[in-house]
PDB file of N, CA and C in Angstrom:
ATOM      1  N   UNK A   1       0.830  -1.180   0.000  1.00  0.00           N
ATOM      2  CA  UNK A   1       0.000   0.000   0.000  1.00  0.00           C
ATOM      3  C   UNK A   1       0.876   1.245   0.000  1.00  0.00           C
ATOM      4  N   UNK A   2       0.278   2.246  -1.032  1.00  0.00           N
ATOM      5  CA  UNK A   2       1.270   3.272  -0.986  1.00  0.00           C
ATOM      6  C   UNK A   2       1.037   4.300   0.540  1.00  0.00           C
ATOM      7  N   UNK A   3       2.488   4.238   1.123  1.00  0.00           N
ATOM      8  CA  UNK A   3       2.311   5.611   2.431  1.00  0.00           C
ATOM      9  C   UNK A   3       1.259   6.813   2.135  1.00  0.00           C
ATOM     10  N   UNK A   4       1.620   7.093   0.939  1.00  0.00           N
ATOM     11  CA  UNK A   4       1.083   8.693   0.482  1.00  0.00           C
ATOM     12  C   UNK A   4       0.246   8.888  -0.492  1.00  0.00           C
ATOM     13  N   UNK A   5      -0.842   8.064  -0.471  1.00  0.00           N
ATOM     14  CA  UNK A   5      -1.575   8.081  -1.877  1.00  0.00           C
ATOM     15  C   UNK A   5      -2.102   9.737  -2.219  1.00  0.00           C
ATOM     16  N   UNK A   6      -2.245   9.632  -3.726  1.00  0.00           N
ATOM     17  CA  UNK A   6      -2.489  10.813  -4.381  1.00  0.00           C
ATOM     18  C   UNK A   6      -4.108  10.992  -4.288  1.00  0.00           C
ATOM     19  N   UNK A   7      -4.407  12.418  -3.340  1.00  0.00           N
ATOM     20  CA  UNK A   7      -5.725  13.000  -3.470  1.00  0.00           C
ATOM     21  C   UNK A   7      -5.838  13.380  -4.941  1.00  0.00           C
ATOM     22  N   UNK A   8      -7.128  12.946  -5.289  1.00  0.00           N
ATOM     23  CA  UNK A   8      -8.097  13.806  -6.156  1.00  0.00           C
ATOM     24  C   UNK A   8      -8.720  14.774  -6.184  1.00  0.00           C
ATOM     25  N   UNK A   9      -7.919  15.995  -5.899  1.00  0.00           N
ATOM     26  CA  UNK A   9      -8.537  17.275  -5.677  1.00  0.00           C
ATOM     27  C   UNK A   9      -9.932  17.881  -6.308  1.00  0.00           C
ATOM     28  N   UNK A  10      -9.906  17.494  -7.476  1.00  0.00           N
ATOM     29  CA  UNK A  10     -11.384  17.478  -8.447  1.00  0.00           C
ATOM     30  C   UNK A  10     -12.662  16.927  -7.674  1.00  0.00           C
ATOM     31  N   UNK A  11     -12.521  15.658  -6.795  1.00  0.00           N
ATOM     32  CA  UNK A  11     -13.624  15.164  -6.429  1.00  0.00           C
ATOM     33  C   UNK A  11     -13.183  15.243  -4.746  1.00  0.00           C
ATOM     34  N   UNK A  12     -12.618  15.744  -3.976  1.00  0.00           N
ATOM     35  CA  UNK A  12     -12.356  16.156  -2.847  1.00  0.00           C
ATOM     36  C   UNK A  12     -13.054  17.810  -2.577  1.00  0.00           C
ATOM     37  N   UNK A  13     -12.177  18.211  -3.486  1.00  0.00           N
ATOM     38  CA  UNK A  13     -12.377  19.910  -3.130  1.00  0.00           C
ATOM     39  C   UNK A  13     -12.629  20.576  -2.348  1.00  0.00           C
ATOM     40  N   UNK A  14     -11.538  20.322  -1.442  1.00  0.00           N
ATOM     41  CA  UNK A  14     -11.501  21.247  -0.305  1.00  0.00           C
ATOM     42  C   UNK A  14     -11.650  22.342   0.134  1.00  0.00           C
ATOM     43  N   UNK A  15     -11.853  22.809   0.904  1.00  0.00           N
ATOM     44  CA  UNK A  15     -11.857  24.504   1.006  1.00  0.00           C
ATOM     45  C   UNK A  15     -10.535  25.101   1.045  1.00  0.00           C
ATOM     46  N   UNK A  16      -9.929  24.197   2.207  1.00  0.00           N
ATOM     47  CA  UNK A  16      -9.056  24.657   2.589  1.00  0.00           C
ATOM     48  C   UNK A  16      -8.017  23.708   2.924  1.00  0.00           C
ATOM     49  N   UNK A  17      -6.561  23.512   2.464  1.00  0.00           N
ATOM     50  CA  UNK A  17      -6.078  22.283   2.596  1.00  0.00           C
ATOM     51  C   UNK A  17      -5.012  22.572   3.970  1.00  0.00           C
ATOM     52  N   UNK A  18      -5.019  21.943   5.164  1.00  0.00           N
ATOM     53  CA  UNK A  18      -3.985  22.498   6.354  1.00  0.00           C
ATOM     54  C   UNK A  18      -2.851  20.879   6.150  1.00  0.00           C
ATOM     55  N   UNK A  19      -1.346  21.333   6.598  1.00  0.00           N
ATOM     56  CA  UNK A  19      -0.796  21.169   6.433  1.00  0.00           C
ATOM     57  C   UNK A  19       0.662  21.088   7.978  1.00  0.00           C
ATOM     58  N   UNK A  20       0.291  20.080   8.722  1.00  0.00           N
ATOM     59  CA  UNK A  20       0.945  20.380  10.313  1.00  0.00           C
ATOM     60  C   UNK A  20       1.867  19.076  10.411  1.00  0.00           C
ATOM     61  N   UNK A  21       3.115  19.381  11.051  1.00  0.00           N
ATOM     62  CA  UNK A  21       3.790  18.778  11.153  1.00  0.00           C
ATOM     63  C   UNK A  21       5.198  18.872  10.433  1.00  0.00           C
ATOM     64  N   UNK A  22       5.993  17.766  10.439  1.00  0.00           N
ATOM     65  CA  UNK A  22       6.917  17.784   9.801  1.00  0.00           C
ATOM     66  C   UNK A  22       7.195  17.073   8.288  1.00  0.00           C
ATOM     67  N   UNK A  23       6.890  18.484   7.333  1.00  0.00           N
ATOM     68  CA  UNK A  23       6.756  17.447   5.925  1.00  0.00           C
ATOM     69  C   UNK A  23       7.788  17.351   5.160  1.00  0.00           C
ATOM     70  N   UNK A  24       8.844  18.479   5.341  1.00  0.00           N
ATOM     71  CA  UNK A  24      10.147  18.161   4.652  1.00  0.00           C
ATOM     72  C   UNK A  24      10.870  19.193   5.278  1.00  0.00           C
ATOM     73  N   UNK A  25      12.109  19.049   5.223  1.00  0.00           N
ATOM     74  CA  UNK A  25      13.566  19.874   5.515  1.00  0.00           C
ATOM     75  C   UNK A  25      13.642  21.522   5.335  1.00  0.00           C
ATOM     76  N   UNK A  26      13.659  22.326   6.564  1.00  0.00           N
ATOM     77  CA  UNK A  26      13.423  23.594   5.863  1.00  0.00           C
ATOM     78  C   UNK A  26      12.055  24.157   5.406  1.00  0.00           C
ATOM     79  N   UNK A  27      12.811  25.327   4.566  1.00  0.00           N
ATOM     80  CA  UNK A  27      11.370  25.736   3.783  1.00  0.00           C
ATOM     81  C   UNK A  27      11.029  24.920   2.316  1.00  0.00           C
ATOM     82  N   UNK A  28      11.557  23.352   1.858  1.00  0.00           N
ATOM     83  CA  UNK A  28      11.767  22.652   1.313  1.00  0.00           C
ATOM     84  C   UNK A  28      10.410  22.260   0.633  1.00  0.00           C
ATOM     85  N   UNK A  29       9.348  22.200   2.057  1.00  0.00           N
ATOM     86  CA  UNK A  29       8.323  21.527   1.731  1.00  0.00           C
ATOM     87  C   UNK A  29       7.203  22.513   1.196  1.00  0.00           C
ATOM     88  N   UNK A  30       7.267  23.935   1.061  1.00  0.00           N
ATOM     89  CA  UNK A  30       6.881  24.840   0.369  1.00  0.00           C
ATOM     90  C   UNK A  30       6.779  24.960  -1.187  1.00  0.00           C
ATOM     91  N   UNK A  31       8.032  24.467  -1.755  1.00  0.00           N
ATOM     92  CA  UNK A  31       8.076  24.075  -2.875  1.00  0.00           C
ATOM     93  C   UNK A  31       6.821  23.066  -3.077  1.00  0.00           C
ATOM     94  N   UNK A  32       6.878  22.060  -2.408  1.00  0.00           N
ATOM     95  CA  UNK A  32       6.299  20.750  -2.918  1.00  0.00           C
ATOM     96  C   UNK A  32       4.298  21.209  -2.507  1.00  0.00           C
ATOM     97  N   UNK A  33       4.222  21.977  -1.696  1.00  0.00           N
ATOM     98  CA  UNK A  33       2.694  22.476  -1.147  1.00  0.00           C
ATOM     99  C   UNK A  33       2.511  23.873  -2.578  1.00  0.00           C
ATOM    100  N   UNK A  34       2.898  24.401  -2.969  1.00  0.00           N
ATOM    101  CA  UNK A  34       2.686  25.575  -3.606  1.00  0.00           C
ATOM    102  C   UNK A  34       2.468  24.724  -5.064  1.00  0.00           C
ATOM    103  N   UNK A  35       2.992  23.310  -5.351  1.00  0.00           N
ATOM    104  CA  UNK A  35       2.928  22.613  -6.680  1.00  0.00           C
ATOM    105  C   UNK A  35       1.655  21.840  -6.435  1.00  0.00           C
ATOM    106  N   UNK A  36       1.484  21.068  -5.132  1.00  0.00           N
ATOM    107  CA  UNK A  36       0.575  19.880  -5.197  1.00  0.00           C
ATOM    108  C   UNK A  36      -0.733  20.945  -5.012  1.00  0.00           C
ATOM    109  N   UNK A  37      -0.588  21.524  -4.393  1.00  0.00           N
ATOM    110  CA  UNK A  37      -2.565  22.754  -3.983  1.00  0.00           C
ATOM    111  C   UNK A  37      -2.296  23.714  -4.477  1.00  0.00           C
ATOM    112  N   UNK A  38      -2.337  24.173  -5.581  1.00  0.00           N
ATOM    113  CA  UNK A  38      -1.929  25.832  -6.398  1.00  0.00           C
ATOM    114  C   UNK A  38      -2.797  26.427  -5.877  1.00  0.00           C
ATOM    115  N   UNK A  39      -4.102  25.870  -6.033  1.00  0.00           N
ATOM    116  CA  UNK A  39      -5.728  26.604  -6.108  1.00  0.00           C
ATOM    117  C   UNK A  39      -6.070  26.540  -5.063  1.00  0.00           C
ATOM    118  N   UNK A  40      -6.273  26.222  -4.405  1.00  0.00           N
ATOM    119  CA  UNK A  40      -6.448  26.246  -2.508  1.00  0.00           C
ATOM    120  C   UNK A  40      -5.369  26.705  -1.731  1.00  0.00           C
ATOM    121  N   UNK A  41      -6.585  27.815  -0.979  1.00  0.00           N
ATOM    122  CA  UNK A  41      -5.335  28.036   0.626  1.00  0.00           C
ATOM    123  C   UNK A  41      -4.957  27.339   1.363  1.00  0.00           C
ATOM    124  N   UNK A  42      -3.702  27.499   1.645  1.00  0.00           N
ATOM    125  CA  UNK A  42      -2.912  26.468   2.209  1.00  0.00           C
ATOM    126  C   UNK A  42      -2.605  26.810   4.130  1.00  0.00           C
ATOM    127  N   UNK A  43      -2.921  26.151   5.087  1.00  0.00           N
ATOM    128  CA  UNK A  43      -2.251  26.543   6.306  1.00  0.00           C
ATOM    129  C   UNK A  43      -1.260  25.353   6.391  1.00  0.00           C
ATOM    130  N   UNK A  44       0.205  26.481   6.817  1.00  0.00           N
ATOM    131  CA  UNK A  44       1.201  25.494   7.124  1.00  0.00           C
ATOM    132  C   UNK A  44       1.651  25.434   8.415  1.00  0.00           C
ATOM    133  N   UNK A  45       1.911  24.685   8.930  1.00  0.00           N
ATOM    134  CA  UNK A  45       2.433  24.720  10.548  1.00  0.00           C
ATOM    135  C   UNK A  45       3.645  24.018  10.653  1.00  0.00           C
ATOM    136  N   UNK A  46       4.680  24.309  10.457  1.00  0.00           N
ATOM    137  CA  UNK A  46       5.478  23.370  10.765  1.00  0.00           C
ATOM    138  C   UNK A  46       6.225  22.295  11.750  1.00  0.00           C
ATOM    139  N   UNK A  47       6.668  21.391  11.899  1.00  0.00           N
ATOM    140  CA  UNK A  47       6.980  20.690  12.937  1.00  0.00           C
ATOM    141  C   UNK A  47       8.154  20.788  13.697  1.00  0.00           C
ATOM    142  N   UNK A  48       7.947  20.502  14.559  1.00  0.00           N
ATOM    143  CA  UNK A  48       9.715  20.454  15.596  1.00  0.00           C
ATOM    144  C   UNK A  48      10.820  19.681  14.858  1.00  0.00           C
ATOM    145  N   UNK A  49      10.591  19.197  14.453  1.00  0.00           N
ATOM    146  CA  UNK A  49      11.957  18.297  13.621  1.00  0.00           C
ATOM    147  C   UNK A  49      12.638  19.365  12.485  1.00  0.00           C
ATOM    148  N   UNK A  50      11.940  20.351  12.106  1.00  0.00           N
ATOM    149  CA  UNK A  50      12.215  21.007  11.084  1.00  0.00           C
ATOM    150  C   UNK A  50      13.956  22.506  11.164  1.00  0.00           C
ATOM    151  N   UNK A  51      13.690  22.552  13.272  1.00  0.00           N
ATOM    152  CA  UNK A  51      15.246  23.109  13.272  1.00  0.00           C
ATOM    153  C   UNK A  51      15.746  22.173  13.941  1.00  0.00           C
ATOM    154  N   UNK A  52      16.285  20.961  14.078  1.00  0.00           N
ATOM    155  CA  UNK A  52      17.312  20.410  14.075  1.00  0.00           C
ATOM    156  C   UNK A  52      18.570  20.528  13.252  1.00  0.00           C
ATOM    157  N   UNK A  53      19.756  20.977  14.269  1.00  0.00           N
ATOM    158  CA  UNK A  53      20.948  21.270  13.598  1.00  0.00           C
ATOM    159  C   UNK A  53      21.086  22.627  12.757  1.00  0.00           C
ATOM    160  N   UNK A  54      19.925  23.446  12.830  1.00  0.00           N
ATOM    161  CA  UNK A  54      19.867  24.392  12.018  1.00  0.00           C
ATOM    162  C   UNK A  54      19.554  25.851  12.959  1.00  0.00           C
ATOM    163  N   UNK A  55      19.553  26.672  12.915  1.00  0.00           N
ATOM    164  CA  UNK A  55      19.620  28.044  13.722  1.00  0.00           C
ATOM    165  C   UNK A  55      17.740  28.070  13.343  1.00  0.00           C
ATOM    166  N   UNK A  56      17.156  28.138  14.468  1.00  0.00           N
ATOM    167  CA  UNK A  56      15.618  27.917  14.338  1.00  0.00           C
ATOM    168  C   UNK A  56      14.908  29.094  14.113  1.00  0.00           C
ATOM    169  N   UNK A  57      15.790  30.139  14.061  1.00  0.00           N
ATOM    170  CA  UNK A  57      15.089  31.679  14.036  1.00  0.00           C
ATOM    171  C   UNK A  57      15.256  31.435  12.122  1.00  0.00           C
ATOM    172  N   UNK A  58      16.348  31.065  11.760  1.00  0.00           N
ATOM    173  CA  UNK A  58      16.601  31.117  10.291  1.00  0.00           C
ATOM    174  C   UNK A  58      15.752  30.504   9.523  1.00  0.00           C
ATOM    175  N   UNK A  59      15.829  28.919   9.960  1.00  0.00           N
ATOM    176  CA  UNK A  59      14.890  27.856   9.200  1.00  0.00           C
ATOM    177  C   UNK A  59      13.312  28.580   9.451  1.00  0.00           C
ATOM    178  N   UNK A  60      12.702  29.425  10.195  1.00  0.00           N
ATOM    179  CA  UNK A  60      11.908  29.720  10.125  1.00  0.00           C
ATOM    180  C   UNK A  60      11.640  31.041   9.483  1.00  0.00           C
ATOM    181  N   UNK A  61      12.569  31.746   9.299  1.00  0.00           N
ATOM    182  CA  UNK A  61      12.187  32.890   8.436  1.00  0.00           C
ATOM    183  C   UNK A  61      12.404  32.770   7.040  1.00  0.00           C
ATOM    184  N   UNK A  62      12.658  31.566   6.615  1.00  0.00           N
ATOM    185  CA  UNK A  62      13.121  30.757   5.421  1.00  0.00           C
ATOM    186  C   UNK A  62      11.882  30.500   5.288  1.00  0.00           C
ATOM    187  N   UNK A  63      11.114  29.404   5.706  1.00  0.00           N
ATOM    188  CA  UNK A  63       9.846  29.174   5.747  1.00  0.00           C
ATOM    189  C   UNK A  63       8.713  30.625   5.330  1.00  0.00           C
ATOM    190  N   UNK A  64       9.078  31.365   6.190  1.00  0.00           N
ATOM    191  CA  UNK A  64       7.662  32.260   6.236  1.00  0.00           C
ATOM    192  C   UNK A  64       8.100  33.095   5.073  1.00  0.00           C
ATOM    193  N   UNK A  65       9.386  33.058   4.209  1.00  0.00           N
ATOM    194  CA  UNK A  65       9.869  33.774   3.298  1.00  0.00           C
ATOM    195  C   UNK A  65       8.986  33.342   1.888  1.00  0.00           C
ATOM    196  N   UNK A  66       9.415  31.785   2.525  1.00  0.00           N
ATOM    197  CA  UNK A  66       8.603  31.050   1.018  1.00  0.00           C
ATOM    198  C   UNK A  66       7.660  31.036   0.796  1.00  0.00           C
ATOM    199  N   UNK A  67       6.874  30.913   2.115  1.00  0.00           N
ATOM    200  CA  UNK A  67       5.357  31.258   2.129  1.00  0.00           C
ATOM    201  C   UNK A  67       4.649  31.979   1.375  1.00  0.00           C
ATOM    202  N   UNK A  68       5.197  33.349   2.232  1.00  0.00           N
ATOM    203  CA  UNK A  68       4.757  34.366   1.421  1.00  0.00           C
ATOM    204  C   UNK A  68       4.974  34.998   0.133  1.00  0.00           C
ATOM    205  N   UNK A  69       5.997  34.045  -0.550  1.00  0.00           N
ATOM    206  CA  UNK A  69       6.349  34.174  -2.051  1.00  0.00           C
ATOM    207  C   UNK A  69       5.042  33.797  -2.825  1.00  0.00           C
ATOM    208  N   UNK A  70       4.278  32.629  -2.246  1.00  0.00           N
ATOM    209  CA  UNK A  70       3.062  32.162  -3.124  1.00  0.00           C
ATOM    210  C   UNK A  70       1.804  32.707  -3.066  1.00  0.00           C
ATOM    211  N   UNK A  71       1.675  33.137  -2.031  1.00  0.00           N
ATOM    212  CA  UNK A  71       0.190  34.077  -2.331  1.00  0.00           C
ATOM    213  C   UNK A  71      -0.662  33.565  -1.613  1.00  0.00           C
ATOM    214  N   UNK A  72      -0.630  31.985  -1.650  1.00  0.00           N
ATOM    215  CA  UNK A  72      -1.864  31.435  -0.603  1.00  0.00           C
ATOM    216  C   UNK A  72      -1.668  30.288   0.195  1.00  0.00           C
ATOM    217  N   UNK A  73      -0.066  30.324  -0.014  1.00  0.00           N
ATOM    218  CA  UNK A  73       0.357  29.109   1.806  1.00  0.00           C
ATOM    219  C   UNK A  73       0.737  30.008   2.942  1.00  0.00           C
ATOM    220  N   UNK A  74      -0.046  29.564   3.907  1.00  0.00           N
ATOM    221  CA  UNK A  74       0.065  30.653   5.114  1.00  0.00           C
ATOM    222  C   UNK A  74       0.751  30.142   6.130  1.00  0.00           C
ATOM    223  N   UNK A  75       1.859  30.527   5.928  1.00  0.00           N
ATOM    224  CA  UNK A  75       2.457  30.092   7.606  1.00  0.00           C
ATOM    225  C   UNK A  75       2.257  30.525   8.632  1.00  0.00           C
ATOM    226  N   UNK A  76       1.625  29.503   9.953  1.00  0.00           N
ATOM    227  CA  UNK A  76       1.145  29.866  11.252  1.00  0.00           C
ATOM    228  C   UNK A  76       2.103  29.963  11.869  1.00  0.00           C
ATOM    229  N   UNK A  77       2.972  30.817  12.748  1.00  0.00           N
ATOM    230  CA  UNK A  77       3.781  30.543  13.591  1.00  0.00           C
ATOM    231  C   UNK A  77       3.616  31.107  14.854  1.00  0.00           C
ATOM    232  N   UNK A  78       2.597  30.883  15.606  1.00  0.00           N
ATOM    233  CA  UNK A  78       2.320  31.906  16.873  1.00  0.00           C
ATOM    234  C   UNK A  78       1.015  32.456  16.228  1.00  0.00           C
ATOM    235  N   UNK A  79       0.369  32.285  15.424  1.00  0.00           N
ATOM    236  CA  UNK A  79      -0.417  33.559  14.513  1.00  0.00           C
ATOM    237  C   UNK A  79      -2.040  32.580  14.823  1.00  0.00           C
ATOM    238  N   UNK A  80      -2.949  33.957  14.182  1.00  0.00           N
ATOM    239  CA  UNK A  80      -3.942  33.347  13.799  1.00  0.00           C
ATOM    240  C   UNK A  80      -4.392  33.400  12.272  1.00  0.00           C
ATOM    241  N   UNK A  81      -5.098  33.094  11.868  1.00  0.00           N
ATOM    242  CA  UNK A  81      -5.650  33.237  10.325  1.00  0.00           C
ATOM    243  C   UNK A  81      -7.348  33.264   9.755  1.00  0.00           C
ATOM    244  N   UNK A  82      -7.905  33.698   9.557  1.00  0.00           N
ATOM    245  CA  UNK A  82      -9.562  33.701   9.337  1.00  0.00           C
ATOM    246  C   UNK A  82      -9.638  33.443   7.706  1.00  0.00           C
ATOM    247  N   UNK A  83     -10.128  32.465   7.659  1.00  0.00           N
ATOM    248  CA  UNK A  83     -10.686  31.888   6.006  1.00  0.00           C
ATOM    249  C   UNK A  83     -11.868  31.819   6.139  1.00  0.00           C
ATOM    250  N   UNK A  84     -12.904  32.177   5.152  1.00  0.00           N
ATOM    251  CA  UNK A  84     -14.559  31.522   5.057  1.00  0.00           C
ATOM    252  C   UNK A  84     -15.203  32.059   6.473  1.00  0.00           C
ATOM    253  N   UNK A  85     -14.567  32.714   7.323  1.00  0.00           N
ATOM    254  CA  UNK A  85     -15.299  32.638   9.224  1.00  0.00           C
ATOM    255  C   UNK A  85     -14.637  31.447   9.816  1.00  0.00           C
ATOM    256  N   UNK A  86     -13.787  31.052   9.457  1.00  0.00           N
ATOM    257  CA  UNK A  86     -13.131  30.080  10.856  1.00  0.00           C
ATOM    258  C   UNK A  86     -11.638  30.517  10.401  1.00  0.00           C
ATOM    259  N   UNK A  87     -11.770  30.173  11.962  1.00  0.00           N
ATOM    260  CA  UNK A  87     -10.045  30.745  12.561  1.00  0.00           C
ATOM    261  C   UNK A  87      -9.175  29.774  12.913  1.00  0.00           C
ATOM    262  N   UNK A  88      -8.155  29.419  12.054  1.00  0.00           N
ATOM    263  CA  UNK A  88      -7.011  28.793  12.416  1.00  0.00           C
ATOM    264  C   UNK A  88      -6.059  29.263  13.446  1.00  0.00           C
ATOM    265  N   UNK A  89      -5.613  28.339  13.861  1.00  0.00           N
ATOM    266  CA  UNK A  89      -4.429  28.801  15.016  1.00  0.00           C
ATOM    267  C   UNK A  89      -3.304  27.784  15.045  1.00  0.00           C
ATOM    268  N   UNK A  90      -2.328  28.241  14.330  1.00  0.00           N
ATOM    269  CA  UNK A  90      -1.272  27.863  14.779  1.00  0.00           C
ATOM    270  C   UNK A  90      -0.034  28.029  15.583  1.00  0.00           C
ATOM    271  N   UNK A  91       0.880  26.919  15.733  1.00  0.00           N
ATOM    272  CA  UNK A  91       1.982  27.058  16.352  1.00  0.00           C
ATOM    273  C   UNK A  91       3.120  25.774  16.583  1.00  0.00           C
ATOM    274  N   UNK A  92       4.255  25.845  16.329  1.00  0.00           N
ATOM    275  CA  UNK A  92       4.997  24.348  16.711  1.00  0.00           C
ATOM    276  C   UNK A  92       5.141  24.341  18.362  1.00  0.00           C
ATOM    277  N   UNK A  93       5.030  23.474  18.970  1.00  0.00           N
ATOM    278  CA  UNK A  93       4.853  23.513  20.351  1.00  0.00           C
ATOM    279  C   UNK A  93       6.619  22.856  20.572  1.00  0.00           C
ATOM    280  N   UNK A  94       7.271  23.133  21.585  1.00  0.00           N
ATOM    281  CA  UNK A  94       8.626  23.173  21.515  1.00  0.00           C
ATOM    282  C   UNK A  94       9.196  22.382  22.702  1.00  0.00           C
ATOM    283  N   UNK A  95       9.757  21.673  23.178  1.00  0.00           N
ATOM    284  CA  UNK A  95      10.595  21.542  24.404  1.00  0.00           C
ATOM    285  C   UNK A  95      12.124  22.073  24.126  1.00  0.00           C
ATOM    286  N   UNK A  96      12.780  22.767  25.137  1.00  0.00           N
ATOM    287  CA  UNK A  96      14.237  22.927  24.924  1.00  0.00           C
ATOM    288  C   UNK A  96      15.285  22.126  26.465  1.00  0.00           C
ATOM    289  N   UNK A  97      15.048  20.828  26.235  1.00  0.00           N
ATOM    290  CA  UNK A  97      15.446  19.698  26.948  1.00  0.00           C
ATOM    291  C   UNK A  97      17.040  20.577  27.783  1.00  0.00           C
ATOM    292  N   UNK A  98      17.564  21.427  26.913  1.00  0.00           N
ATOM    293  CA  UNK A  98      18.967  21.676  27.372  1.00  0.00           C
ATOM    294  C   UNK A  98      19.029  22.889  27.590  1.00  0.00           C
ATOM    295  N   UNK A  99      18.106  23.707  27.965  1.00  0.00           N
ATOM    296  CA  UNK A  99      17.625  25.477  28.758  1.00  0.00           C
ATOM    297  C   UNK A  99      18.794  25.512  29.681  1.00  0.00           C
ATOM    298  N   UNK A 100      18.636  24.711  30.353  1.00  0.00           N
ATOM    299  CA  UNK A 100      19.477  25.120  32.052  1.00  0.00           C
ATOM    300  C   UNK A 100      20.961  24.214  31.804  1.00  0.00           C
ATOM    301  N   UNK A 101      21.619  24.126  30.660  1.00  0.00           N
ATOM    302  CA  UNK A 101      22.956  23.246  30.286  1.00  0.00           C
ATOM    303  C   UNK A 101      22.163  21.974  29.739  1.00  0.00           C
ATOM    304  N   UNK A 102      24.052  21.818  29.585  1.00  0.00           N
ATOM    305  CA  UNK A 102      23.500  20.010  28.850  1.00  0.00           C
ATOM    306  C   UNK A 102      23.607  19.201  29.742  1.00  0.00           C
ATOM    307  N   UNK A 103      24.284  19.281  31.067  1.00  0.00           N
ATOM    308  CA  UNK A 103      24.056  19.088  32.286  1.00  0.00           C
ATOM    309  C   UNK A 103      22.365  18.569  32.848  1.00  0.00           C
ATOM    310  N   UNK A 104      21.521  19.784  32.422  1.00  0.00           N
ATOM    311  CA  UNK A 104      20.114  19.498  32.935  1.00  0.00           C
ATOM    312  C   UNK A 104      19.126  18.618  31.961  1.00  0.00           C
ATOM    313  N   UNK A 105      19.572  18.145  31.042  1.00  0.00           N
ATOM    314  CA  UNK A 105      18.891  17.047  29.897  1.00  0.00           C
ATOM    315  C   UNK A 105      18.128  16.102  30.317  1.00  0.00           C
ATOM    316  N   UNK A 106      19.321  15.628  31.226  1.00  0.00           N
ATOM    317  CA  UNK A 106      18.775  14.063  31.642  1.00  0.00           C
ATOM    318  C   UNK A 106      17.381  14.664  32.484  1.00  0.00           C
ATOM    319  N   UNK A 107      17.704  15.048  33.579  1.00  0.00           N
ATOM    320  CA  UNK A 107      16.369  15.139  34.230  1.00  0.00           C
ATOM    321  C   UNK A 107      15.368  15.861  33.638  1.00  0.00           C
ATOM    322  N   UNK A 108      15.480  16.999  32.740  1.00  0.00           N
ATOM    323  CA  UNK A 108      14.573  17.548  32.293  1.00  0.00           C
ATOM    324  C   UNK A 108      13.412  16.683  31.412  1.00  0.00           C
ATOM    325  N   UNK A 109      14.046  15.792  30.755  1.00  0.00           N
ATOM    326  CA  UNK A 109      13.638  14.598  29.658  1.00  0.00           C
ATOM    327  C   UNK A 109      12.655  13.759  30.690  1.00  0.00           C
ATOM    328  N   UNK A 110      13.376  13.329  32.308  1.00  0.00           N
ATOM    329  CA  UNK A 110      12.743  12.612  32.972  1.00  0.00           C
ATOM    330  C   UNK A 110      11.570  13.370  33.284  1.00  0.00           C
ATOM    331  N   UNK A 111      11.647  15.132  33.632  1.00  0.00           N
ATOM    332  CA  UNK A 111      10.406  15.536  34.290  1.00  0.00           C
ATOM    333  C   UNK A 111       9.157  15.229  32.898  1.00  0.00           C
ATOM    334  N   UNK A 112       9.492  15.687  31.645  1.00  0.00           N
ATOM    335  CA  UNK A 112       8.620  15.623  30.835  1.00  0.00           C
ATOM    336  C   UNK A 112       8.047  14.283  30.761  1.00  0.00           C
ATOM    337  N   UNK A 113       8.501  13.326  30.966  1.00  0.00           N
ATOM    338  CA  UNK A 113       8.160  12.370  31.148  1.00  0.00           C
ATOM    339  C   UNK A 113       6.841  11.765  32.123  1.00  0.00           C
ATOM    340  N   UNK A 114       7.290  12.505  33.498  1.00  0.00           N
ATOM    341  CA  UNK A 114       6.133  11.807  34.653  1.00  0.00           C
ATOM    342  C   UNK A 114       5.439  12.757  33.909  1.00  0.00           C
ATOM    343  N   UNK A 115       5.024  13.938  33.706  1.00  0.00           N
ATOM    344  CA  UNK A 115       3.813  15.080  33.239  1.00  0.00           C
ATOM    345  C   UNK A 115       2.944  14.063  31.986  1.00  0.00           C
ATOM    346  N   UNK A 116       3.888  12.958  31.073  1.00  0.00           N
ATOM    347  CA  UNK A 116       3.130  12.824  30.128  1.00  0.00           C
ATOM    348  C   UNK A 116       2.213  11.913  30.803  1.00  0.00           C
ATOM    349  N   UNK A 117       2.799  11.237  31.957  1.00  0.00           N
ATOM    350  CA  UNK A 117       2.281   9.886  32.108  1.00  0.00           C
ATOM    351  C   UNK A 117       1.016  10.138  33.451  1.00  0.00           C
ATOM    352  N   UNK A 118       0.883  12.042  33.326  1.00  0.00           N
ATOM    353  CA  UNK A 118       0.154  12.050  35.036  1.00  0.00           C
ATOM    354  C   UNK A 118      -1.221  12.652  34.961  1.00  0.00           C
TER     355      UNK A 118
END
């Protein structure tokens, strides 16, 4: 079975196509959203995996650069957005495991941990 089968936008027709998580490297996956939904607004949210290894203020103004090159993929970052009368809200939700050193990892990882499980 294919992972990613191809929508039929013709017999779907969305209003509005949203777009959360981590879909490719960078502002990478902008390219590939501005080709696959030309004709529909797009909300993008991107995922936490997306600054790894990369300066996260950059990879994200990369993103909201590309965005706004196309006209109708909207990057949420903290923001809200109103299409049709409904309001999107986005945001990547973040942990920074190594705030207080790399020293404080281990336990920090452990506190997030009991919180998930309480």
């Amino acid at each position: 079975m294919d992972p990613c089968p191809q929508i039929d936008l013709a017999v779907s027709q969305p209003d509005v196509v949203i777009l959360a998580s981590d879909i490719d490297v960078g502002a990478r996956a902008v390219e590939w959203v501005d080709q696959a939904f030309p004709d529909f607004p797009v909300v993008y949210v991107h995922g936490n995996h997306k600054g790894y290894g990369d300066n996260i203020d950059e990879v994200q103004q990369g993103i909201a650069e590309a965005c706004a090159a196309t006209g109708h993929v909207h990057y949420l970052d903290r923001r809200e957005l109103v299409i049709g009368g409904v309001c999107f809200l986005g945001a990547t939700l973040w942990a920074d495991f190594q705030l207080y050193g790399k020293g404080s990892s281990v336990l920090a990882k452990y506190d997030a941990e009991q919180l998930r499980f309480s």
